[in-house]
Protein backbone atom coordinates (compact mmCIF):
# COMPACT_ATOMS: atom_id res chain seq x y z
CA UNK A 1 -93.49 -196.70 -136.09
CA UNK A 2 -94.15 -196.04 -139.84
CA UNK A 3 -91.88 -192.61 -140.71
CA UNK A 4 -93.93 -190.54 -143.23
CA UNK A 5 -91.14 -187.90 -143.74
CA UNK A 6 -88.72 -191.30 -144.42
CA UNK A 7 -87.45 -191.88 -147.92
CA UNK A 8 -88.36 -195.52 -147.33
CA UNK A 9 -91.90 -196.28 -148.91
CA UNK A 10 -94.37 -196.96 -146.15
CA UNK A 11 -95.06 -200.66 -147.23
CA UNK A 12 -91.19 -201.14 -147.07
CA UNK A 13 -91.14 -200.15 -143.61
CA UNK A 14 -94.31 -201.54 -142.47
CA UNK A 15 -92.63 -204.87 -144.16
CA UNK A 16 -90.02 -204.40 -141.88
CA UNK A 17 -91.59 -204.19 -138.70
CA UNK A 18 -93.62 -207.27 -139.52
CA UNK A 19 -90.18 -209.13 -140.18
CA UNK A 20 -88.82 -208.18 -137.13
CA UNK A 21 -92.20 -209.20 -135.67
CA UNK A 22 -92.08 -212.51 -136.42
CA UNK A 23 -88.11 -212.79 -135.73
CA UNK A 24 -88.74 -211.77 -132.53
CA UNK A 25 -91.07 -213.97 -132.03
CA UNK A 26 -94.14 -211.92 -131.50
CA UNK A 27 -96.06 -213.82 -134.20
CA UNK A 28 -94.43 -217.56 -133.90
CA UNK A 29 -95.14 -220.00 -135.94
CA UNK A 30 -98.61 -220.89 -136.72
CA UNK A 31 -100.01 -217.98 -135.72
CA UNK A 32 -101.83 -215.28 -137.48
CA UNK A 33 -100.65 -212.49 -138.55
CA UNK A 34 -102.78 -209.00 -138.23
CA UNK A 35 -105.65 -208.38 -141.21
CA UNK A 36 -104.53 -205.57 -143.96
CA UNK A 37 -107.61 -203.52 -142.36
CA UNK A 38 -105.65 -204.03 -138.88
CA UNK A 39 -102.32 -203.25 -140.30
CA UNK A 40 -103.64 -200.08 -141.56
CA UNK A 41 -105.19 -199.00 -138.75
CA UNK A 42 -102.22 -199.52 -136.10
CA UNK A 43 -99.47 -198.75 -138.11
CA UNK A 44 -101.57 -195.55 -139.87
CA UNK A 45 -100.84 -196.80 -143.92
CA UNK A 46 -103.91 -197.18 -146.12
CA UNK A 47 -105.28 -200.49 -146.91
CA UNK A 48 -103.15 -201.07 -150.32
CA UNK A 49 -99.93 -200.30 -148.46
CA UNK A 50 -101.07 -203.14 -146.25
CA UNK A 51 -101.46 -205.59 -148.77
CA UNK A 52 -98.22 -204.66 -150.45
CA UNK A 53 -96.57 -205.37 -146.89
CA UNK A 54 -98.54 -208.63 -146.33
CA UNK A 55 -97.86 -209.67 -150.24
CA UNK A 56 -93.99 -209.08 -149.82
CA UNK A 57 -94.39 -211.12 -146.64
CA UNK A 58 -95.62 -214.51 -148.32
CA UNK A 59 -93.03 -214.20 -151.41
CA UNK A 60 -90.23 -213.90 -148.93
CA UNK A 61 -91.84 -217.26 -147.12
CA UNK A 62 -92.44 -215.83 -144.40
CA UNK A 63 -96.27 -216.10 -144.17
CA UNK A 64 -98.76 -218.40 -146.22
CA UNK A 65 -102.36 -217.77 -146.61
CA UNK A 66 -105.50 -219.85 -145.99
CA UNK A 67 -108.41 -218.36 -148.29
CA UNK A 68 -110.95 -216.95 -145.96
CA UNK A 69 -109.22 -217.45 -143.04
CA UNK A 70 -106.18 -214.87 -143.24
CA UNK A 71 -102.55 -214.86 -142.99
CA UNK A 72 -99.99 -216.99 -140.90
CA UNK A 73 -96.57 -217.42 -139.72
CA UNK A 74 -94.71 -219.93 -141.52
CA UNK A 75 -92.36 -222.84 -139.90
CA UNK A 76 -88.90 -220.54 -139.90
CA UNK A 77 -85.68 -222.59 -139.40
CA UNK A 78 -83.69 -222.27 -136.17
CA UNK A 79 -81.25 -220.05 -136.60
């Protein structure tokens, strides 16, 4: 999944997996996304290349986070 000989930066591509994760509709709406210890652990990226993933995530819209209780899918318009 994550490339470590790729020129992409490992948060980028972790990023993109999670996008194409939630287009897919592996995570829908509403539902939570994996933790940044989670993350790190299947995809193989340490725990700040997690949170850079999961970070880029919620500026994009695409998640929204409930303190203490994690990360989540946001309402995405029908395409």
């Amino acid at each position: 999944m994550i490339d470590p000989t790729s020129a992409v930066p490992r948060w980028q591509q972790a990023h993109a997996i999670l996008v194409q994760r939630i287009r897919a509709g592996t995570y829908p709406p509403g539902s939570r996304v994996p933790s940044v210890v989670a993350l790190s652990e299947e995809l193989g990226i340490s725990i700040p290349t997690a949170q850079k993933a999961l970070r880029q995530l919620r500026e994009d819209g695409l998640t929204y986070t409930v303190p203490g209780l994690g990360s989540y899918v946001a309402d995405q318009p029908q395409a």
